[in-house]
Protein backbone atom coordinates (compact mmCIF):
# COMPACT_ATOMS: atom_id res chain seq x y z
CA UNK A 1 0.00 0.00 0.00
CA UNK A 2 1.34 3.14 -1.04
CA UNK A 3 -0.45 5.88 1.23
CA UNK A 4 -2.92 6.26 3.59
CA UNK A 5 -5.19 9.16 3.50
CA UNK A 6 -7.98 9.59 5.70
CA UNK A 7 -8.03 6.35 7.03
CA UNK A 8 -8.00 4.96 3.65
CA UNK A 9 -5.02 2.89 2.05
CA UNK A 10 -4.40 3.57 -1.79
CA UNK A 11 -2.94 1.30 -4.13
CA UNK A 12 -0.42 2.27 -6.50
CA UNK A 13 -0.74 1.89 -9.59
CA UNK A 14 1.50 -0.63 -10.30
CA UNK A 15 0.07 -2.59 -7.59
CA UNK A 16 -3.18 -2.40 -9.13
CA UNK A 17 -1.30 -2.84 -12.96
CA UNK A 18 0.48 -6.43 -11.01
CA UNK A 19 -3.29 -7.60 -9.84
CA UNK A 20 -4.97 -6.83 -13.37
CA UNK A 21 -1.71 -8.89 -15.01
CA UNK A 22 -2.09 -12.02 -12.37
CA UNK A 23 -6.26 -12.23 -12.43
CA UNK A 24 -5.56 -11.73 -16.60
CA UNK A 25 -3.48 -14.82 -16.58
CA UNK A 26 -5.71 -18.24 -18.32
CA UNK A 27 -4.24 -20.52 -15.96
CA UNK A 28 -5.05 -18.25 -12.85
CA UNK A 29 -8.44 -18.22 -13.84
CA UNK A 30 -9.01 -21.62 -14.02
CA UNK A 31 -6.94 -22.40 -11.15
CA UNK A 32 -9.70 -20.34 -9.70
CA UNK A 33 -12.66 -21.03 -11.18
CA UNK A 34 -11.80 -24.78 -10.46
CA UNK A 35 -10.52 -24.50 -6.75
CA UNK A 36 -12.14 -26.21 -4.06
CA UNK A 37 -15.21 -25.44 -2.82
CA UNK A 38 -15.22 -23.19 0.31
CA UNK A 39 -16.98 -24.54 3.18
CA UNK A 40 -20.27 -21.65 2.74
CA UNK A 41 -20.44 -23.10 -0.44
CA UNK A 42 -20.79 -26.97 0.29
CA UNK A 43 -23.52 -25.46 3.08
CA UNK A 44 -25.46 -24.22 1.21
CA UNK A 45 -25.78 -26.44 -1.66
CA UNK A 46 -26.26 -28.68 0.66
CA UNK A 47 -29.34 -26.45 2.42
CA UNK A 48 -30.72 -26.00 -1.57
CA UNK A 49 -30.46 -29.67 -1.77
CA UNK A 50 -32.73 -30.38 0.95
CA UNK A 51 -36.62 -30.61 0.77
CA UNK A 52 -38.83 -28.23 2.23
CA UNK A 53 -39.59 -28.48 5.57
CA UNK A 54 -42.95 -26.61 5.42
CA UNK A 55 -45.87 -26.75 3.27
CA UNK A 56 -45.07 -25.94 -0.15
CA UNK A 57 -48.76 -23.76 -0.80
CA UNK A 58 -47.55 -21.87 2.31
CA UNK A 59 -44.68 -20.29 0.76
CA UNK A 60 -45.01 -17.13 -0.99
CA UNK A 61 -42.01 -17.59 -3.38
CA UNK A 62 -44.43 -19.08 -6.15
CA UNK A 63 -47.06 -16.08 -5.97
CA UNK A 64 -46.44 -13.14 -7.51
CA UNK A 65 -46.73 -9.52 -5.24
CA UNK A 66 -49.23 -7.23 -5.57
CA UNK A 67 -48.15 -3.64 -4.56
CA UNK A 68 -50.35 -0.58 -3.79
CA UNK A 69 -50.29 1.73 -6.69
CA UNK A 70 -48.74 4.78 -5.72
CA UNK A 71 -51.33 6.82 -7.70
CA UNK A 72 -54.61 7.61 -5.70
């Protein structure tokens, strides 16, 4: 980090030019498109994975909203 200002630390530029290079890089991105899931991630596929544990007509997912119109 090159400065702080106001509580703030600002990159330099060719910190941010080194970043843009690496993240640029095919192999970095599918090194990290391919990495191992992440622990939130297994969770919560896991959670989408599991059935409902409430009445499926009680959920208002599958209804659409009706709004008051702001007009009177």
């Amino acid at each position: 980090m090159a400065t702080l200002q106001g509580g703030f630390s600002c990159l330099m530029q060719s910190e941010l030019d080194d970043q843009v290079r690496l993240l640029s890089d095919p192999d970095v991105q599918f090194a990290y498109v391919n990495r191992p899931a992440d622990r939130i991630d297994l969770d919560v596929n896991l959670a989408a994975a599991e059935p409902s544990r409430s009445s499926r007509s009680a959920c208002s997912i599958d209804r659409p909203r009706r709004f008051p119109s702001a007009a009177p």
